[in-house]
PDB file of N, CA and C in Angstrom:
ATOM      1  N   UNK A   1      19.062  30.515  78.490  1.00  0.00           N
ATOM      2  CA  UNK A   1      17.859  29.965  77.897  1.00  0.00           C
ATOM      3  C   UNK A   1      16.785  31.056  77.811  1.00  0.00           C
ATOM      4  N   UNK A   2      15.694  31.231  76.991  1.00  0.00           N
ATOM      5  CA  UNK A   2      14.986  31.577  76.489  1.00  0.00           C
ATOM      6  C   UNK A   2      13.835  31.639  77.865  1.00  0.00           C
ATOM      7  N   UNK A   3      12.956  32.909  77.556  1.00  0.00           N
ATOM      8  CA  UNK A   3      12.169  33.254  78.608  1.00  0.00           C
ATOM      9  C   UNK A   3      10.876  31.781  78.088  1.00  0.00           C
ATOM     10  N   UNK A   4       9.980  31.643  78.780  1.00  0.00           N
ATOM     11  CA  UNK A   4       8.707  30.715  78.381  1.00  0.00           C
ATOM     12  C   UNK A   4       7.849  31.445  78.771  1.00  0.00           C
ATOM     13  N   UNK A   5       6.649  31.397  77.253  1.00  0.00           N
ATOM     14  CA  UNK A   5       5.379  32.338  77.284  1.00  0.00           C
ATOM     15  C   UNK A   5       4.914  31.407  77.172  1.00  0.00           C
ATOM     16  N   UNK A   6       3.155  31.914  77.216  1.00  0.00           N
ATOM     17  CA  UNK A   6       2.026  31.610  77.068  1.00  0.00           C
ATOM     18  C   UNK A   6       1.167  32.382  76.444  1.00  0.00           C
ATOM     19  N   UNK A   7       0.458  31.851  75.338  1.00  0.00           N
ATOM     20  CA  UNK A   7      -0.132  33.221  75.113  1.00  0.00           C
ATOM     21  C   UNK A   7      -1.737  32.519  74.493  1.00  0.00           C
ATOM     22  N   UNK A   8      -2.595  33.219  74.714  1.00  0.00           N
ATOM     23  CA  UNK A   8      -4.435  33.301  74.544  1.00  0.00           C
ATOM     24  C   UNK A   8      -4.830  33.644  73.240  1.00  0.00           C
ATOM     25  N   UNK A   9      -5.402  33.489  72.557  1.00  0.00           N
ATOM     26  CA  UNK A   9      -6.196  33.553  71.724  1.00  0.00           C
ATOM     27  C   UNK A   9      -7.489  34.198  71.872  1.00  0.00           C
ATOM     28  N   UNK A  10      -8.302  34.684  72.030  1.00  0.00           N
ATOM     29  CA  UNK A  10      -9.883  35.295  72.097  1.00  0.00           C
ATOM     30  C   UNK A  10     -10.061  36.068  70.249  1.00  0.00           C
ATOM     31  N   UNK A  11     -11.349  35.426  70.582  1.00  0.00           N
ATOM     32  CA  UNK A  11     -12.141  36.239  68.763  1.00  0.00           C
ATOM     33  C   UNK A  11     -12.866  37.434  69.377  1.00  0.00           C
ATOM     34  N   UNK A  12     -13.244  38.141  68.741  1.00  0.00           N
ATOM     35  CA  UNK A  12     -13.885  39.235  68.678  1.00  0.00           C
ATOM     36  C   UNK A  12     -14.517  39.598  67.737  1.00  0.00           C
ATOM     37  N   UNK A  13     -15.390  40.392  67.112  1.00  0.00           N
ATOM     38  CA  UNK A  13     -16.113  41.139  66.105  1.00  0.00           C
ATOM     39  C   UNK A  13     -16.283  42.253  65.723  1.00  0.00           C
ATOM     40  N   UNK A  14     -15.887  43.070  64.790  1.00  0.00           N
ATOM     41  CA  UNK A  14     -15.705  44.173  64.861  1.00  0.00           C
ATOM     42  C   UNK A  14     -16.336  44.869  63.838  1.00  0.00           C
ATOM     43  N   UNK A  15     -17.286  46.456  63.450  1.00  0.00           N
ATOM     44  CA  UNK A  15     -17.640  46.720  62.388  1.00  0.00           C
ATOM     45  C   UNK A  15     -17.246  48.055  62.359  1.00  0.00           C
ATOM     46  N   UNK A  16     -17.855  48.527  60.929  1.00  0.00           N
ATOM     47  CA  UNK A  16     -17.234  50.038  60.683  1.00  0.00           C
ATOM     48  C   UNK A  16     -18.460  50.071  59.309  1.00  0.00           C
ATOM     49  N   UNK A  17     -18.978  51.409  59.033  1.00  0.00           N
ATOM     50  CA  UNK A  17     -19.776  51.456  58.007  1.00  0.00           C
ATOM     51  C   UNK A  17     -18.590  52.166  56.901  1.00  0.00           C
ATOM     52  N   UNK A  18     -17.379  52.142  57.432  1.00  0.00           N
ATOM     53  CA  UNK A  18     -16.254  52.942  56.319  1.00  0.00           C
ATOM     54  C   UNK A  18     -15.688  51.426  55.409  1.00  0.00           C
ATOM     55  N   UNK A  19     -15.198  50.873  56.124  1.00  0.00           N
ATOM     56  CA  UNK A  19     -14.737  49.293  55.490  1.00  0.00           C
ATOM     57  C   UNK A  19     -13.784  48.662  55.953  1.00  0.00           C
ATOM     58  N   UNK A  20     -13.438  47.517  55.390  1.00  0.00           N
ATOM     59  CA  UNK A  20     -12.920  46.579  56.304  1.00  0.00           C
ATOM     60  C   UNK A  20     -11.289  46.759  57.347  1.00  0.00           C
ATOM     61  N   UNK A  21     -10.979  47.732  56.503  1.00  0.00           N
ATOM     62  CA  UNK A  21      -9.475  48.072  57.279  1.00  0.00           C
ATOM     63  C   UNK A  21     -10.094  49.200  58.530  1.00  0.00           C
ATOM     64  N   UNK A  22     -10.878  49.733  58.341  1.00  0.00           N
ATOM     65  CA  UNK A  22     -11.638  50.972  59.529  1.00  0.00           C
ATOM     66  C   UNK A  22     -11.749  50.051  60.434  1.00  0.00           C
ATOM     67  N   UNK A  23     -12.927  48.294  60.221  1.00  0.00           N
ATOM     68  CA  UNK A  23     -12.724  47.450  61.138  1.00  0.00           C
ATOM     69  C   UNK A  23     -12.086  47.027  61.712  1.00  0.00           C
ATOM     70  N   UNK A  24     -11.151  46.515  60.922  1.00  0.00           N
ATOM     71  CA  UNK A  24     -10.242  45.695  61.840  1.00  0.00           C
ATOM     72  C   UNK A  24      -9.167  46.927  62.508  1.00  0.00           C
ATOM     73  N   UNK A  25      -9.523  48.322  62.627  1.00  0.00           N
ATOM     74  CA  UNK A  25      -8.576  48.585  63.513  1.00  0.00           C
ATOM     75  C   UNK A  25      -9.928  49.359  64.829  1.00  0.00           C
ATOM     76  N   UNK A  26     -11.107  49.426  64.216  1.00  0.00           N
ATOM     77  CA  UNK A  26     -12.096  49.453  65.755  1.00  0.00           C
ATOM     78  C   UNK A  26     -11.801  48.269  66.729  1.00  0.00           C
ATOM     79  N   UNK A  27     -11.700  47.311  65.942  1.00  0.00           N
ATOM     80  CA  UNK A  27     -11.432  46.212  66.482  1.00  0.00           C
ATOM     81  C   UNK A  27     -10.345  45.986  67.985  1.00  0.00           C
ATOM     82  N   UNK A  28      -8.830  46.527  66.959  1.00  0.00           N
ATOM     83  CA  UNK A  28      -8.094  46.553  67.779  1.00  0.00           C
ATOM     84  C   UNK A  28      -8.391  47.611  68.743  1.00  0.00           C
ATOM     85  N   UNK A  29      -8.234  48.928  68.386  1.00  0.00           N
ATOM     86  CA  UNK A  29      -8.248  50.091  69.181  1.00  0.00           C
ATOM     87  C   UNK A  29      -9.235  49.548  70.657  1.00  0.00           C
ATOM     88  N   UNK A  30     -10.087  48.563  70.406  1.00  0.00           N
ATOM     89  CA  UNK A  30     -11.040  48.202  71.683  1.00  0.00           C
ATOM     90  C   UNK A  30     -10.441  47.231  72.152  1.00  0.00           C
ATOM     91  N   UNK A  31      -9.608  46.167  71.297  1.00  0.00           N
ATOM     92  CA  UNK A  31      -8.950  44.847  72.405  1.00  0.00           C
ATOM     93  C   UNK A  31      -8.130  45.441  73.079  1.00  0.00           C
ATOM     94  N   UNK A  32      -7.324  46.164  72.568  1.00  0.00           N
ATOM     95  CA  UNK A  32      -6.109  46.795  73.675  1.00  0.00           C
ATOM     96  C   UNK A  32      -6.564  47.607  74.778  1.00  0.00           C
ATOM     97  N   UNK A  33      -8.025  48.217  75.113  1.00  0.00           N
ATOM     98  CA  UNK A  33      -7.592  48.913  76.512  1.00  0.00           C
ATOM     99  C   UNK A  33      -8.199  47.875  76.928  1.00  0.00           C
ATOM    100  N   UNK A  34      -8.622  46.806  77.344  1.00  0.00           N
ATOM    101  CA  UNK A  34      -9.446  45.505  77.494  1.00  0.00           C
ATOM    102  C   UNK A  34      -7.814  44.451  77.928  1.00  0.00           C
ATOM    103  N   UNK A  35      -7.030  44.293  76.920  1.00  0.00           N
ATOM    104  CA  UNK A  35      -5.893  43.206  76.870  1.00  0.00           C
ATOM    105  C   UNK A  35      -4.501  44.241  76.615  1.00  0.00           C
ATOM    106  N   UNK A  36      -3.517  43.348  77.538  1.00  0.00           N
ATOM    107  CA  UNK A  36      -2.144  43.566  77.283  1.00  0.00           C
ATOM    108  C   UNK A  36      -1.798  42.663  76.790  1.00  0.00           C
ATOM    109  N   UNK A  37       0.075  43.075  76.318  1.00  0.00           N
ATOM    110  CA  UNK A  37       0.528  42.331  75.668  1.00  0.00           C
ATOM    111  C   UNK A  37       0.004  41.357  74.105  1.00  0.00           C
ATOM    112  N   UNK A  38      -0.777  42.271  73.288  1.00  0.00           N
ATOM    113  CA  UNK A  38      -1.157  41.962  72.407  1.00  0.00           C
ATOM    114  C   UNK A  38      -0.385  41.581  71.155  1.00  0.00           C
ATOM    115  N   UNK A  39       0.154  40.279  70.248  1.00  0.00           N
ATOM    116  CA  UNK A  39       1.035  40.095  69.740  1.00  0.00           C
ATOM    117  C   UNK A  39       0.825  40.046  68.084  1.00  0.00           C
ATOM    118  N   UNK A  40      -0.861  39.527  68.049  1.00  0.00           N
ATOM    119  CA  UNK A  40      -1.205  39.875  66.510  1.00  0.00           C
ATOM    120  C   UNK A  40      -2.772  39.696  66.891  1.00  0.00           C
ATOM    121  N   UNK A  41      -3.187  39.864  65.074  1.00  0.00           N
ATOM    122  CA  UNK A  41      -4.448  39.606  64.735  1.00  0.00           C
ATOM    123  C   UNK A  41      -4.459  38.431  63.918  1.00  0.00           C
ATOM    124  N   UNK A  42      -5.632  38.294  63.725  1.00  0.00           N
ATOM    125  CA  UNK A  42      -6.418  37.069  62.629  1.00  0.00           C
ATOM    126  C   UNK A  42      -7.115  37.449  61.883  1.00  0.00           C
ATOM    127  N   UNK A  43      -7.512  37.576  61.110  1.00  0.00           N
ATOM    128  CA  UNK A  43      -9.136  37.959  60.578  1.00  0.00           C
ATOM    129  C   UNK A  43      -9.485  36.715  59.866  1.00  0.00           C
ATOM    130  N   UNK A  44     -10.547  36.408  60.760  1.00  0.00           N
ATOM    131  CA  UNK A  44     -10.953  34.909  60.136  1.00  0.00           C
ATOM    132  C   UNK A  44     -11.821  35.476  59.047  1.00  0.00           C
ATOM    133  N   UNK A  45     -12.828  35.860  59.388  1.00  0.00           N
ATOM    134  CA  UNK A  45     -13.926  36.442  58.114  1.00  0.00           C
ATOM    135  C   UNK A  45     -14.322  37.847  57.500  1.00  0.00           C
ATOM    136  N   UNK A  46     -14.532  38.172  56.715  1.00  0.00           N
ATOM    137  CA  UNK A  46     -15.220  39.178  56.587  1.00  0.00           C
ATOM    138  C   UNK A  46     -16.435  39.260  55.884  1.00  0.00           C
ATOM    139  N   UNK A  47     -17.236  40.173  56.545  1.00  0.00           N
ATOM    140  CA  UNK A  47     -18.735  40.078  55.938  1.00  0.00           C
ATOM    141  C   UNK A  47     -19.454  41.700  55.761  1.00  0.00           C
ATOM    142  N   UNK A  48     -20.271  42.091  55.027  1.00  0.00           N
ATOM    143  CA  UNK A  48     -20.768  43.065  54.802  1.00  0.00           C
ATOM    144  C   UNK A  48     -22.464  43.135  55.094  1.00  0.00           C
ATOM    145  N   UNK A  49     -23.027  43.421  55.925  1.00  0.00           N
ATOM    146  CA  UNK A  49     -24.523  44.207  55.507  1.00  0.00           C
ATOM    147  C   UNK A  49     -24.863  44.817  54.746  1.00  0.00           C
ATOM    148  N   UNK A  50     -26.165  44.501  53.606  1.00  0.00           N
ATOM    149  CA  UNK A  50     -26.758  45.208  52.729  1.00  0.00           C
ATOM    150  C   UNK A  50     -27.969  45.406  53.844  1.00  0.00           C
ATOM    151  N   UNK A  51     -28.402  47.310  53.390  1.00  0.00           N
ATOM    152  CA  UNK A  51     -29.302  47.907  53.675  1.00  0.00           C
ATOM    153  C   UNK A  51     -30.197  48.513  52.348  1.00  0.00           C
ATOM    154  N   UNK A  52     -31.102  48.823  52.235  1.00  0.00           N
ATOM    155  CA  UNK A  52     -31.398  49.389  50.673  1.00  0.00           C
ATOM    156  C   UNK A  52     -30.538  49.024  49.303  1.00  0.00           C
ATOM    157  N   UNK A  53     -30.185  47.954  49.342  1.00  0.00           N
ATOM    158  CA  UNK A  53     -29.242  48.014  47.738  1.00  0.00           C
ATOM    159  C   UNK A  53     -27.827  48.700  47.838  1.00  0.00           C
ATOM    160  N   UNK A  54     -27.637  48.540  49.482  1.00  0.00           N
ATOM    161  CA  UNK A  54     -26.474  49.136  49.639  1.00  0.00           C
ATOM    162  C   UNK A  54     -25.142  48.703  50.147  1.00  0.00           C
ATOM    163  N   UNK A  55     -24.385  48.207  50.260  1.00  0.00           N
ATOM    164  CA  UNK A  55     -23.618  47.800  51.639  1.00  0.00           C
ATOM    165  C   UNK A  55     -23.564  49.364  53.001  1.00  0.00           C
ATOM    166  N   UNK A  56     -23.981  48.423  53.998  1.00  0.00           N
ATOM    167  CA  UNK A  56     -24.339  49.462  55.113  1.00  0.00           C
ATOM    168  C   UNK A  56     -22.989  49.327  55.752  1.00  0.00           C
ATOM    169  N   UNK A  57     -22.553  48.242  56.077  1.00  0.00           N
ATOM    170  CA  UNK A  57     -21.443  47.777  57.433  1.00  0.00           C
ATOM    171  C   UNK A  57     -20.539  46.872  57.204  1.00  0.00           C
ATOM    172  N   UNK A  58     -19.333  46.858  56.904  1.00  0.00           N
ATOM    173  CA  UNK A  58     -18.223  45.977  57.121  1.00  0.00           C
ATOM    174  C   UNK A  58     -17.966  45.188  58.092  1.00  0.00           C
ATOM    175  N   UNK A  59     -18.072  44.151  58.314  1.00  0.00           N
ATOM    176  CA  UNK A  59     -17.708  43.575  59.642  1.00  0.00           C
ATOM    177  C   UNK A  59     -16.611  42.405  59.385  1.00  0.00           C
ATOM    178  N   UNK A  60     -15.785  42.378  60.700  1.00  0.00           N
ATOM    179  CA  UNK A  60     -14.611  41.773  60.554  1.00  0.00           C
ATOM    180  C   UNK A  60     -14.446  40.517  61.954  1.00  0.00           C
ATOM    181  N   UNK A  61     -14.694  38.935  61.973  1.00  0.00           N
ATOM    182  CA  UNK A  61     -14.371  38.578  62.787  1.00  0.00           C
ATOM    183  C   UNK A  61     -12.776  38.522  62.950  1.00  0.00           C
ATOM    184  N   UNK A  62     -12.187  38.530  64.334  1.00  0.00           N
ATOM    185  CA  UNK A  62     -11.215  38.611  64.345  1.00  0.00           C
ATOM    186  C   UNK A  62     -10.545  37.443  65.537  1.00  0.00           C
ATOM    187  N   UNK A  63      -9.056  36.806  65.471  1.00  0.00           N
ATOM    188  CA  UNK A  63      -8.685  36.604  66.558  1.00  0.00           C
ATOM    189  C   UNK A  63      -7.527  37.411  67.190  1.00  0.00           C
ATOM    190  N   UNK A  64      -7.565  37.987  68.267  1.00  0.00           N
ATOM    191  CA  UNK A  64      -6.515  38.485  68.912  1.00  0.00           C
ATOM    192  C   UNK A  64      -6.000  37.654  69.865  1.00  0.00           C
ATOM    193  N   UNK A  65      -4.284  37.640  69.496  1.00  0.00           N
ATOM    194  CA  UNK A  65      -3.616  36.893  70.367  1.00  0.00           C
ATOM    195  C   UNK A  65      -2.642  37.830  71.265  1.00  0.00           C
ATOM    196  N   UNK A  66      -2.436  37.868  72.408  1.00  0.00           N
ATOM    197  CA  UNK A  66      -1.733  38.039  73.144  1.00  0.00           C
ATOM    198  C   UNK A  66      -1.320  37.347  74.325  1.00  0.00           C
ATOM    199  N   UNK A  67       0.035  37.610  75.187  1.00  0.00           N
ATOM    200  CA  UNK A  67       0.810  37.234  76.296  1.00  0.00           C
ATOM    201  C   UNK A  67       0.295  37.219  77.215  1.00  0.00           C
ATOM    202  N   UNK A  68       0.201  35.750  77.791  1.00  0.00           N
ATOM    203  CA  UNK A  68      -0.328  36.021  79.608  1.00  0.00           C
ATOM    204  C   UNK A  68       0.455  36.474  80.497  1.00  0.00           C
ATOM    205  N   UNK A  69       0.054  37.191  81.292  1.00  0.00           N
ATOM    206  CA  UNK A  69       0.889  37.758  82.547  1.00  0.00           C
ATOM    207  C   UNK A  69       1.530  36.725  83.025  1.00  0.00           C
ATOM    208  N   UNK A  70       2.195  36.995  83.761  1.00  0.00           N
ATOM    209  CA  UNK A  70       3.496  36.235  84.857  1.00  0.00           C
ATOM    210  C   UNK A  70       2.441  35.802  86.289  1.00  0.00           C
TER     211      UNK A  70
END
């Protein structure tokens, strides 16, 4: 039979003034030394800041799911 997991969910937020793929991997690059066993992402939203007529910041909410320990 098959091992039995459990696994968490937590959102996070993540930005980058490069764009949305720069985000969503600041994103990760920070859940992982924070969480193990990380199994995917989510990206629920994405949103941008205008500064001067500009877009300033990409931002990416995210959910990261990973495995609970034993």
């Amino acid at each position: 039979m098959g091992r039995e997991q459990v696994a968490r969910v937590t959102e996070i937020i993540a930005e980058s003034p490069v764009g949305f793929k720069e985000a969503i991997n600041v994103g990760f690059t920070r859940a992982s030394k924070t969480l193990r066993g990380i199994t995917g992402l989510r990206v629920v939203e994405q949103r941008v800041s205008v500064k001067d007529d500009k877009i300033d910041t990409y931002r990416v909410r995210m959910e990261v799911i990973f495995i609970l320990d034993e």
